[in-house]
PDB file of N, CA and C in Angstrom:
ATOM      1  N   UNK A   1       0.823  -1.189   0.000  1.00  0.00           N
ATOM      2  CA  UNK A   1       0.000   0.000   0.000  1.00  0.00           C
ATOM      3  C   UNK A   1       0.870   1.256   0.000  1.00  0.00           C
ATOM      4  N   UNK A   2       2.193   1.073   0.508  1.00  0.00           N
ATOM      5  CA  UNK A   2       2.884   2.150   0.842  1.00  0.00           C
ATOM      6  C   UNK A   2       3.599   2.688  -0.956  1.00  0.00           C
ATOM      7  N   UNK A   3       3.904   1.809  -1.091  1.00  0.00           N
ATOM      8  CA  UNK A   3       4.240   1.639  -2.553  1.00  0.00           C
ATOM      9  C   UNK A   3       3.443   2.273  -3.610  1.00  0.00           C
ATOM     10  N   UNK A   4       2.266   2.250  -3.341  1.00  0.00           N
ATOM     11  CA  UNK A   4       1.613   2.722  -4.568  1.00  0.00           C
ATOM     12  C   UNK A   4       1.092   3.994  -3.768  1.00  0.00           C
ATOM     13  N   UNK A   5       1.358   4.868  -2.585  1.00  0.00           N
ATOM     14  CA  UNK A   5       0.955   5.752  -2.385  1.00  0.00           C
ATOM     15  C   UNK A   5       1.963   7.128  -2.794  1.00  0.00           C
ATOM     16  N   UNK A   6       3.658   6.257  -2.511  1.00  0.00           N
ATOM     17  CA  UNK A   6       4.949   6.975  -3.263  1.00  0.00           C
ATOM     18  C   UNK A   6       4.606   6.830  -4.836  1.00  0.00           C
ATOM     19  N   UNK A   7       4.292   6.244  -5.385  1.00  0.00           N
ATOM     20  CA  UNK A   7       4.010   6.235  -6.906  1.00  0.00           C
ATOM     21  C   UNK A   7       3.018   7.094  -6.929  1.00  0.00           C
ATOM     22  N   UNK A   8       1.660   7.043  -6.260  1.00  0.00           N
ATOM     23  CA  UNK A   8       0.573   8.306  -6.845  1.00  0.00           C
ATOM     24  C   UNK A   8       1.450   9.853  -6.721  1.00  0.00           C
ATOM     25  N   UNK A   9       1.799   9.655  -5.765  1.00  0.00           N
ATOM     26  CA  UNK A   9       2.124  11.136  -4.832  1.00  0.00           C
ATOM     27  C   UNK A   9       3.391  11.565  -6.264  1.00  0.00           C
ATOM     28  N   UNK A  10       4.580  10.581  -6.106  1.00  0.00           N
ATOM     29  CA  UNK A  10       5.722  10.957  -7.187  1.00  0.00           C
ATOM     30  C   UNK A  10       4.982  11.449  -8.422  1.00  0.00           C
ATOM     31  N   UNK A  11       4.099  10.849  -8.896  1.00  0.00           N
ATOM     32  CA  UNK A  11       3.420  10.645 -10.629  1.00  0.00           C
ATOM     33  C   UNK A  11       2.739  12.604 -10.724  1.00  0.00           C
ATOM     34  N   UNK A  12       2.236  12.639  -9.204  1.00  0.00           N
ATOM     35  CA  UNK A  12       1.807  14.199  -9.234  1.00  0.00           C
ATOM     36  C   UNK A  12       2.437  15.207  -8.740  1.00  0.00           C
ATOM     37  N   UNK A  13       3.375  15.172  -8.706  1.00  0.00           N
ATOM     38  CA  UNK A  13       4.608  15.811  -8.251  1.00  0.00           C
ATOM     39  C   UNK A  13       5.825  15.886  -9.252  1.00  0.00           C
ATOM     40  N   UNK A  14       5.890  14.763 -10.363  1.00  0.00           N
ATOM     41  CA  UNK A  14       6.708  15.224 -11.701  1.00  0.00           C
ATOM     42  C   UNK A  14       5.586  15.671 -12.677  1.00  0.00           C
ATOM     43  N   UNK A  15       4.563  15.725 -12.487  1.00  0.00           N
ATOM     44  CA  UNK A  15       3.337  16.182 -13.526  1.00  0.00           C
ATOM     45  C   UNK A  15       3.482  17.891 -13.700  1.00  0.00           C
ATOM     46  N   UNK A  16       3.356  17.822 -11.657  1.00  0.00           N
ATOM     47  CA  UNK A  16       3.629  19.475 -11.694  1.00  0.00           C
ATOM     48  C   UNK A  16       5.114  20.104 -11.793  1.00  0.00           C
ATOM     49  N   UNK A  17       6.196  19.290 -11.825  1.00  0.00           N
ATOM     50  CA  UNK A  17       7.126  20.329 -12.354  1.00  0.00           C
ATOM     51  C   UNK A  17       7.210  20.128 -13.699  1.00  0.00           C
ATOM     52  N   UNK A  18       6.325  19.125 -14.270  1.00  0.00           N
ATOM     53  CA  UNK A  18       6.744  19.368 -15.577  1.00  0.00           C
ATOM     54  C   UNK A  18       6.010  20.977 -16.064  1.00  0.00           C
ATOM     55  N   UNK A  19       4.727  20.426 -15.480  1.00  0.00           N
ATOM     56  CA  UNK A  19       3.818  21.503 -16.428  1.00  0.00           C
ATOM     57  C   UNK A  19       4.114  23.016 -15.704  1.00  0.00           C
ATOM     58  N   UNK A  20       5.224  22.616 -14.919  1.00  0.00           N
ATOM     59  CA  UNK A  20       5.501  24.473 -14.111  1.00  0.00           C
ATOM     60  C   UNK A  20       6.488  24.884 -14.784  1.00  0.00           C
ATOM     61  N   UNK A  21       7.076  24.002 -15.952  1.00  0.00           N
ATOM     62  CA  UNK A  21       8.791  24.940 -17.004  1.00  0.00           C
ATOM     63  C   UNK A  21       7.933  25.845 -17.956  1.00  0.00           C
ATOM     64  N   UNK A  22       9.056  26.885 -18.225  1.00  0.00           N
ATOM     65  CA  UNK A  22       8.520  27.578 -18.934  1.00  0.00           C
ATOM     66  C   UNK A  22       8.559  27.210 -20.352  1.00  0.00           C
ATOM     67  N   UNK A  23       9.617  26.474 -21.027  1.00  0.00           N
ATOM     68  CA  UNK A  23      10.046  25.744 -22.247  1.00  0.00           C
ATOM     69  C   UNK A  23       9.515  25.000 -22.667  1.00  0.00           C
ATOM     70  N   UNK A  24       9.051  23.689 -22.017  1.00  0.00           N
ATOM     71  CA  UNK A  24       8.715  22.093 -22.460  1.00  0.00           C
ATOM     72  C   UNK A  24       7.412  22.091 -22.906  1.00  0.00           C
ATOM     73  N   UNK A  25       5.987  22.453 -21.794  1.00  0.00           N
ATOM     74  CA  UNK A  25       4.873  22.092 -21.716  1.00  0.00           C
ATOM     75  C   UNK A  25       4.173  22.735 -22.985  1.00  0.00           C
ATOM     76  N   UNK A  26       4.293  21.596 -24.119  1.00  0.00           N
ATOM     77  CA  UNK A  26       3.204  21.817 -25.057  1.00  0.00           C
ATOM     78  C   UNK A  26       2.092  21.031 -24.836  1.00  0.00           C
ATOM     79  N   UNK A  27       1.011  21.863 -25.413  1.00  0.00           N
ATOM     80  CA  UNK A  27       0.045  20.566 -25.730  1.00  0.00           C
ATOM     81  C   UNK A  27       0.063  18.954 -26.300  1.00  0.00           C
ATOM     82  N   UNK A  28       1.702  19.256 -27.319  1.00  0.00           N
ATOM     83  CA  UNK A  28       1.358  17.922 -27.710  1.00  0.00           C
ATOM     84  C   UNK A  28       2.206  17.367 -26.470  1.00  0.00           C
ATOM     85  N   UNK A  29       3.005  17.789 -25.374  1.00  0.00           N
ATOM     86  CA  UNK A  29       3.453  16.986 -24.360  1.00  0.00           C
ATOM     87  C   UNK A  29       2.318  16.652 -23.272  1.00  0.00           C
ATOM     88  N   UNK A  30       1.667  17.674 -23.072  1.00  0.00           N
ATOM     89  CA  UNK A  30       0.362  17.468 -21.989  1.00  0.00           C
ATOM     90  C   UNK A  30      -0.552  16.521 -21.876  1.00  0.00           C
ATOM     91  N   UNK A  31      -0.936  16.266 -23.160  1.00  0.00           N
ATOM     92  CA  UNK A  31      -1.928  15.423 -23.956  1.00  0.00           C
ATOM     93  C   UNK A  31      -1.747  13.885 -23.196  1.00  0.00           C
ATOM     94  N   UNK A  32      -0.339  13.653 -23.677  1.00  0.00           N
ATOM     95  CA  UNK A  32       0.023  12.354 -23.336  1.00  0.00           C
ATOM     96  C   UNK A  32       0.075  12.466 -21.935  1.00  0.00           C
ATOM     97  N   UNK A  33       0.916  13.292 -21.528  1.00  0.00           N
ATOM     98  CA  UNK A  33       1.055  13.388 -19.798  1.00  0.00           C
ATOM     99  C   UNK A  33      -0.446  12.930 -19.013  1.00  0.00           C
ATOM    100  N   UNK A  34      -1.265  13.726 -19.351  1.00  0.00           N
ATOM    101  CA  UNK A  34      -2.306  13.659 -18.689  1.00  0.00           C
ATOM    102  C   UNK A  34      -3.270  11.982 -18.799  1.00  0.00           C
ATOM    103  N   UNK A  35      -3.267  11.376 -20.128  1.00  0.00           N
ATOM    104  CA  UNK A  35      -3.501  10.192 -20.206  1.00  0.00           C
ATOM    105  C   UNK A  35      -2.659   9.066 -19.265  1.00  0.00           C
ATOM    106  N   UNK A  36      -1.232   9.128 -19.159  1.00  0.00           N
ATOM    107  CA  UNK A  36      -1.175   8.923 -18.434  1.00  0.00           C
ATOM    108  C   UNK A  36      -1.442   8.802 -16.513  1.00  0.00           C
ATOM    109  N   UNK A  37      -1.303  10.206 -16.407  1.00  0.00           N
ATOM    110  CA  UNK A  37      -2.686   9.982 -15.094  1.00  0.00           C
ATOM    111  C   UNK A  37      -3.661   9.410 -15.316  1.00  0.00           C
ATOM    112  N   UNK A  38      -4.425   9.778 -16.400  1.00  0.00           N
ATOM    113  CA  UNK A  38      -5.720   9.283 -16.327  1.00  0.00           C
ATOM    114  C   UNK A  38      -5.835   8.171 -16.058  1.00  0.00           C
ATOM    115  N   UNK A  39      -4.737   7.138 -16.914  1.00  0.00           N
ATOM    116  CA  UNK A  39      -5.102   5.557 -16.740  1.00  0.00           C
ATOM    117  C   UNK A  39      -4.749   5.405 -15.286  1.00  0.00           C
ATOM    118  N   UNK A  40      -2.948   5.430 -14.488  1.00  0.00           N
ATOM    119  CA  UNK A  40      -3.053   5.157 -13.448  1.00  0.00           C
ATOM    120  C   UNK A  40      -4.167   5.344 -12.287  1.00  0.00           C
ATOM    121  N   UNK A  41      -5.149   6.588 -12.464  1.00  0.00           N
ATOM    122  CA  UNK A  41      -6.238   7.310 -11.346  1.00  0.00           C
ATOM    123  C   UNK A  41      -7.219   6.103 -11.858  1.00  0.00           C
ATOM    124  N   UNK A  42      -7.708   5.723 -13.270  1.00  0.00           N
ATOM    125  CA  UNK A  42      -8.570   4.713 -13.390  1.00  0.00           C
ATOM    126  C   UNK A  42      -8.386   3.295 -13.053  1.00  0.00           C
ATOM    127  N   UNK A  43      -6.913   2.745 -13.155  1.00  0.00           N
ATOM    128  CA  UNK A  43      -6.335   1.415 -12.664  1.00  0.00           C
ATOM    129  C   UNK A  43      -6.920   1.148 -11.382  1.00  0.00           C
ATOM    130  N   UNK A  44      -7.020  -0.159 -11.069  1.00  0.00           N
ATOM    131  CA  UNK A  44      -7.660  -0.824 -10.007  1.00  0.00           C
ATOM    132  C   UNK A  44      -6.850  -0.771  -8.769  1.00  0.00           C
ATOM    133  N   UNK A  45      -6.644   0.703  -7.538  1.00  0.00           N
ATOM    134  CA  UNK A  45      -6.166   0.636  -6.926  1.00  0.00           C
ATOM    135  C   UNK A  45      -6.809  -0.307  -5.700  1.00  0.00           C
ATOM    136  N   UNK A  46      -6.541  -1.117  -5.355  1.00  0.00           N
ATOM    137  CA  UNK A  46      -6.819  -2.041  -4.072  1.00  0.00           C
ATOM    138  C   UNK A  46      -5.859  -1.783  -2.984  1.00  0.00           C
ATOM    139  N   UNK A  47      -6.926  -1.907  -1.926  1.00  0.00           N
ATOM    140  CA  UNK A  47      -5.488  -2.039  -0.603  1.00  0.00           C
ATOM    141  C   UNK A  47      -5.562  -0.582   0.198  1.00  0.00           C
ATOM    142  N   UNK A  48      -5.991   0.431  -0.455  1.00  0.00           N
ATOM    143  CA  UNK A  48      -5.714   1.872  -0.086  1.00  0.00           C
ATOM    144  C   UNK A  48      -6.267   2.189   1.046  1.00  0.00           C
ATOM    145  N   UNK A  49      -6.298   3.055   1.968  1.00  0.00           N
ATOM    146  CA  UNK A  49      -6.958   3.779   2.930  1.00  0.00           C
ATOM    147  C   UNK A  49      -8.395   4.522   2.452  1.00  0.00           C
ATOM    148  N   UNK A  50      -9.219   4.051   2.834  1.00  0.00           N
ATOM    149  CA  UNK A  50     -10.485   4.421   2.675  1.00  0.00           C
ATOM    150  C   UNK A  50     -10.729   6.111   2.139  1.00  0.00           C
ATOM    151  N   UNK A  51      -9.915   6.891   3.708  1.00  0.00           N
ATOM    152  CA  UNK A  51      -9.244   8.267   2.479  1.00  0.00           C
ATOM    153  C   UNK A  51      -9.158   8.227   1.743  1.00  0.00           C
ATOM    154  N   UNK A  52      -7.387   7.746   1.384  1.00  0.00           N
ATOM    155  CA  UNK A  52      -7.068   7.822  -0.008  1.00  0.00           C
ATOM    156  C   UNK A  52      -7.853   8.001  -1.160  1.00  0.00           C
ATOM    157  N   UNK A  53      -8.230   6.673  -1.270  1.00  0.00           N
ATOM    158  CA  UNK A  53      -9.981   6.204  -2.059  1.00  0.00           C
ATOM    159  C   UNK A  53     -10.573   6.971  -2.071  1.00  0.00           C
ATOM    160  N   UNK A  54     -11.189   8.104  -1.390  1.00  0.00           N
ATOM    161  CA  UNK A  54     -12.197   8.943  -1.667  1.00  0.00           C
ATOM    162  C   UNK A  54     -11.689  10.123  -2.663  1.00  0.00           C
ATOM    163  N   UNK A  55     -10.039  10.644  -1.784  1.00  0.00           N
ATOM    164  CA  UNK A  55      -9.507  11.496  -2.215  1.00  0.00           C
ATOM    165  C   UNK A  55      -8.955  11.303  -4.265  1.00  0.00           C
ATOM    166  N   UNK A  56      -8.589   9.771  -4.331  1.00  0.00           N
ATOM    167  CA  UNK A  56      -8.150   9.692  -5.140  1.00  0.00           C
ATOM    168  C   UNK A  56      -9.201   9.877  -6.283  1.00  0.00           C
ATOM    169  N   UNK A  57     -10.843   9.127  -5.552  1.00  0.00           N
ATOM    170  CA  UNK A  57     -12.120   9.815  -6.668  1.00  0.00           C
ATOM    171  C   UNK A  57     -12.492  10.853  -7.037  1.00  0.00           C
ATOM    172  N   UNK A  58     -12.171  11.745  -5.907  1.00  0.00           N
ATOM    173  CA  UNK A  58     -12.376  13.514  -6.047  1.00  0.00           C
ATOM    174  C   UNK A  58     -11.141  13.504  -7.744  1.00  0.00           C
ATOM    175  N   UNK A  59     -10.391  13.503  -7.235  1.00  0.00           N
ATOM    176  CA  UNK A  59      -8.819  13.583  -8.310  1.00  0.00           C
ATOM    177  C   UNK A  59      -9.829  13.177  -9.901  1.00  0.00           C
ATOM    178  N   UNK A  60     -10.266  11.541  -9.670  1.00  0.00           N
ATOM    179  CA  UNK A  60     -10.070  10.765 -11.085  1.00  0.00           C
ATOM    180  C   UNK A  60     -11.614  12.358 -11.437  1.00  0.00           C
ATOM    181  N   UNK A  61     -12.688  12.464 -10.879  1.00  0.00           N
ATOM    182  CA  UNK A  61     -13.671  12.934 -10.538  1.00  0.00           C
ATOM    183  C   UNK A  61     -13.642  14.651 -11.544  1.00  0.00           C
ATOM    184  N   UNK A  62     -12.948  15.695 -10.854  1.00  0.00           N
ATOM    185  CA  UNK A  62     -11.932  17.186 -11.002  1.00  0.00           C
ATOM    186  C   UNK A  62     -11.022  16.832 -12.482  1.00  0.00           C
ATOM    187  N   UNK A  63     -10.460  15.880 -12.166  1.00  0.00           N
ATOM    188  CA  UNK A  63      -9.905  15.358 -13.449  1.00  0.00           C
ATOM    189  C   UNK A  63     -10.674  15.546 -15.172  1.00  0.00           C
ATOM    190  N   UNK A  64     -11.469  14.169 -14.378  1.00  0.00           N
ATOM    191  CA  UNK A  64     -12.200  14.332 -16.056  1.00  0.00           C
ATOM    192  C   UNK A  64     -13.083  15.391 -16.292  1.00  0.00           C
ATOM    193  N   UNK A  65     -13.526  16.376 -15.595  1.00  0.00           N
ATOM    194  CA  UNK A  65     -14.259  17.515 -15.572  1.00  0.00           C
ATOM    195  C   UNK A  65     -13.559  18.291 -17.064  1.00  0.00           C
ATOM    196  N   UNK A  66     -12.466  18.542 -16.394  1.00  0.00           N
ATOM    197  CA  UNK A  66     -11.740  19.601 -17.065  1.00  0.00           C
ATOM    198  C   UNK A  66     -10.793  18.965 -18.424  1.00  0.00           C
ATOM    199  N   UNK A  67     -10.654  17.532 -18.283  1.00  0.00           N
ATOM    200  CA  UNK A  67     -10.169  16.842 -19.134  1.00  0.00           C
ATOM    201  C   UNK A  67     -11.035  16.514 -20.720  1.00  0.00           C
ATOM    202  N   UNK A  68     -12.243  16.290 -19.974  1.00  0.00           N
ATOM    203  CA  UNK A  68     -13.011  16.388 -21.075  1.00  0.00           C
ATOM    204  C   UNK A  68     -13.528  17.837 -21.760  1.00  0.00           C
ATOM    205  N   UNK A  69     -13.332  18.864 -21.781  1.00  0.00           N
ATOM    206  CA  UNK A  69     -13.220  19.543 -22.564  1.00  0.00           C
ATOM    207  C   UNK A  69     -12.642  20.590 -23.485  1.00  0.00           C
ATOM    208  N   UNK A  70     -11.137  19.340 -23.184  1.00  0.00           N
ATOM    209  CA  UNK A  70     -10.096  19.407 -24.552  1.00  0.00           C
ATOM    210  C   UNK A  70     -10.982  18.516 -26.072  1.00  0.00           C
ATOM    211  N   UNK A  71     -11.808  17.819 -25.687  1.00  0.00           N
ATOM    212  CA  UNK A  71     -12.781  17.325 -26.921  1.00  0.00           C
ATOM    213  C   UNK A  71     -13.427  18.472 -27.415  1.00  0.00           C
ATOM    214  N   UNK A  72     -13.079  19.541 -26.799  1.00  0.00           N
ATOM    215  CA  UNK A  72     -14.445  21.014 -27.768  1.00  0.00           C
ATOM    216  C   UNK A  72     -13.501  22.257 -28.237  1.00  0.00           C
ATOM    217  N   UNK A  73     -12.069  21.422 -28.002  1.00  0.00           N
ATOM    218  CA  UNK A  73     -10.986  22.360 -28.249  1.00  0.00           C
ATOM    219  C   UNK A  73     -10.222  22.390 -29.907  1.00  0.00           C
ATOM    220  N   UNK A  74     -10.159  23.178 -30.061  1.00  0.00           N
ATOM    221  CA  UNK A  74      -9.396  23.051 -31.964  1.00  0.00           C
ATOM    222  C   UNK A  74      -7.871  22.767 -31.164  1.00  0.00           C
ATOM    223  N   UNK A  75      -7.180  23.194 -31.026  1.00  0.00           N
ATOM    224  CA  UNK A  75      -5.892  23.127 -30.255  1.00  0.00           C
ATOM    225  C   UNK A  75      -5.675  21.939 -29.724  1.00  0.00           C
ATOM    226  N   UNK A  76      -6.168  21.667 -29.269  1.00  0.00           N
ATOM    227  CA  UNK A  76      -6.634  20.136 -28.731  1.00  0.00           C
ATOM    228  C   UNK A  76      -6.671  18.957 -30.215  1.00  0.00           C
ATOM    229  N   UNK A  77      -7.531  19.216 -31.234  1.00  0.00           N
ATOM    230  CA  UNK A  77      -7.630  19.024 -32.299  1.00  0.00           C
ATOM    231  C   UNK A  77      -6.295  18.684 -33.189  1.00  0.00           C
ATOM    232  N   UNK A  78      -5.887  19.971 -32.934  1.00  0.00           N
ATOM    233  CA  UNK A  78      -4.587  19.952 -34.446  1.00  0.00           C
ATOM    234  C   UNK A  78      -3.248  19.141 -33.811  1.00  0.00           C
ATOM    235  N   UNK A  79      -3.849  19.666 -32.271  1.00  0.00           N
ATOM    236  CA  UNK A  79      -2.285  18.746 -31.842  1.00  0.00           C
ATOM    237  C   UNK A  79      -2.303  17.129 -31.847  1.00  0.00           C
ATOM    238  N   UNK A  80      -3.269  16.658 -31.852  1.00  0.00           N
ATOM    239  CA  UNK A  80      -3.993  15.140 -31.657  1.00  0.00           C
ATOM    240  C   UNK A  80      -4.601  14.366 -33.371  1.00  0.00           C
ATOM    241  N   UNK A  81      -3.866  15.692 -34.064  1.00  0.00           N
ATOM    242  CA  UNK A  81      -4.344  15.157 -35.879  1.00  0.00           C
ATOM    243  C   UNK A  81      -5.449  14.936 -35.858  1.00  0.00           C
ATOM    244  N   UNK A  82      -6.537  15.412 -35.252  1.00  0.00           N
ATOM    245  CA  UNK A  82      -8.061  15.186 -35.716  1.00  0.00           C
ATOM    246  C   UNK A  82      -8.588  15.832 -36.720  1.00  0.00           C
TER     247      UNK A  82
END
């Protein structure tokens, strides 16, 4: 359990220094970045602290809010070849 709580915590903690440079963070880097969260937050965490679990649904929850509407985005679009 401890293990996958250093992996959530690390995974959002290089997310945000990535997306805090001033150079790197394009869309077409974000795109992928963020799928990646997405799957780990959707993967079958077992074992967790009942917290965690709630906290981590708020996350998957806030997440796709704002995730889903890069689908109404052109930018979103050109970077993803649609």
């Amino acid at each position: 359990m401890l293990i996958v709580l250093i992996v959530l915590i690390q995974m959002f903690k290089d997310a945000t220094v990535f997306f805090s440079q001033d150079t790197v963070p394009t869309i077409a880097h974000v795109i992928p970045t963020m799928d990646r969260i997405d799957a780990l937050l959707n993967s079958p965490l077992h074992a967790l602290n009942p917290a965690v679990n709630a906290a981590l649904a708020f996350a998957r929850k806030t997440m796709d809010k704002y995730y889903s509407k890069t689908d109404h985005s052109g930018i979103y679009r050109i970077a993803m070849g649609m």
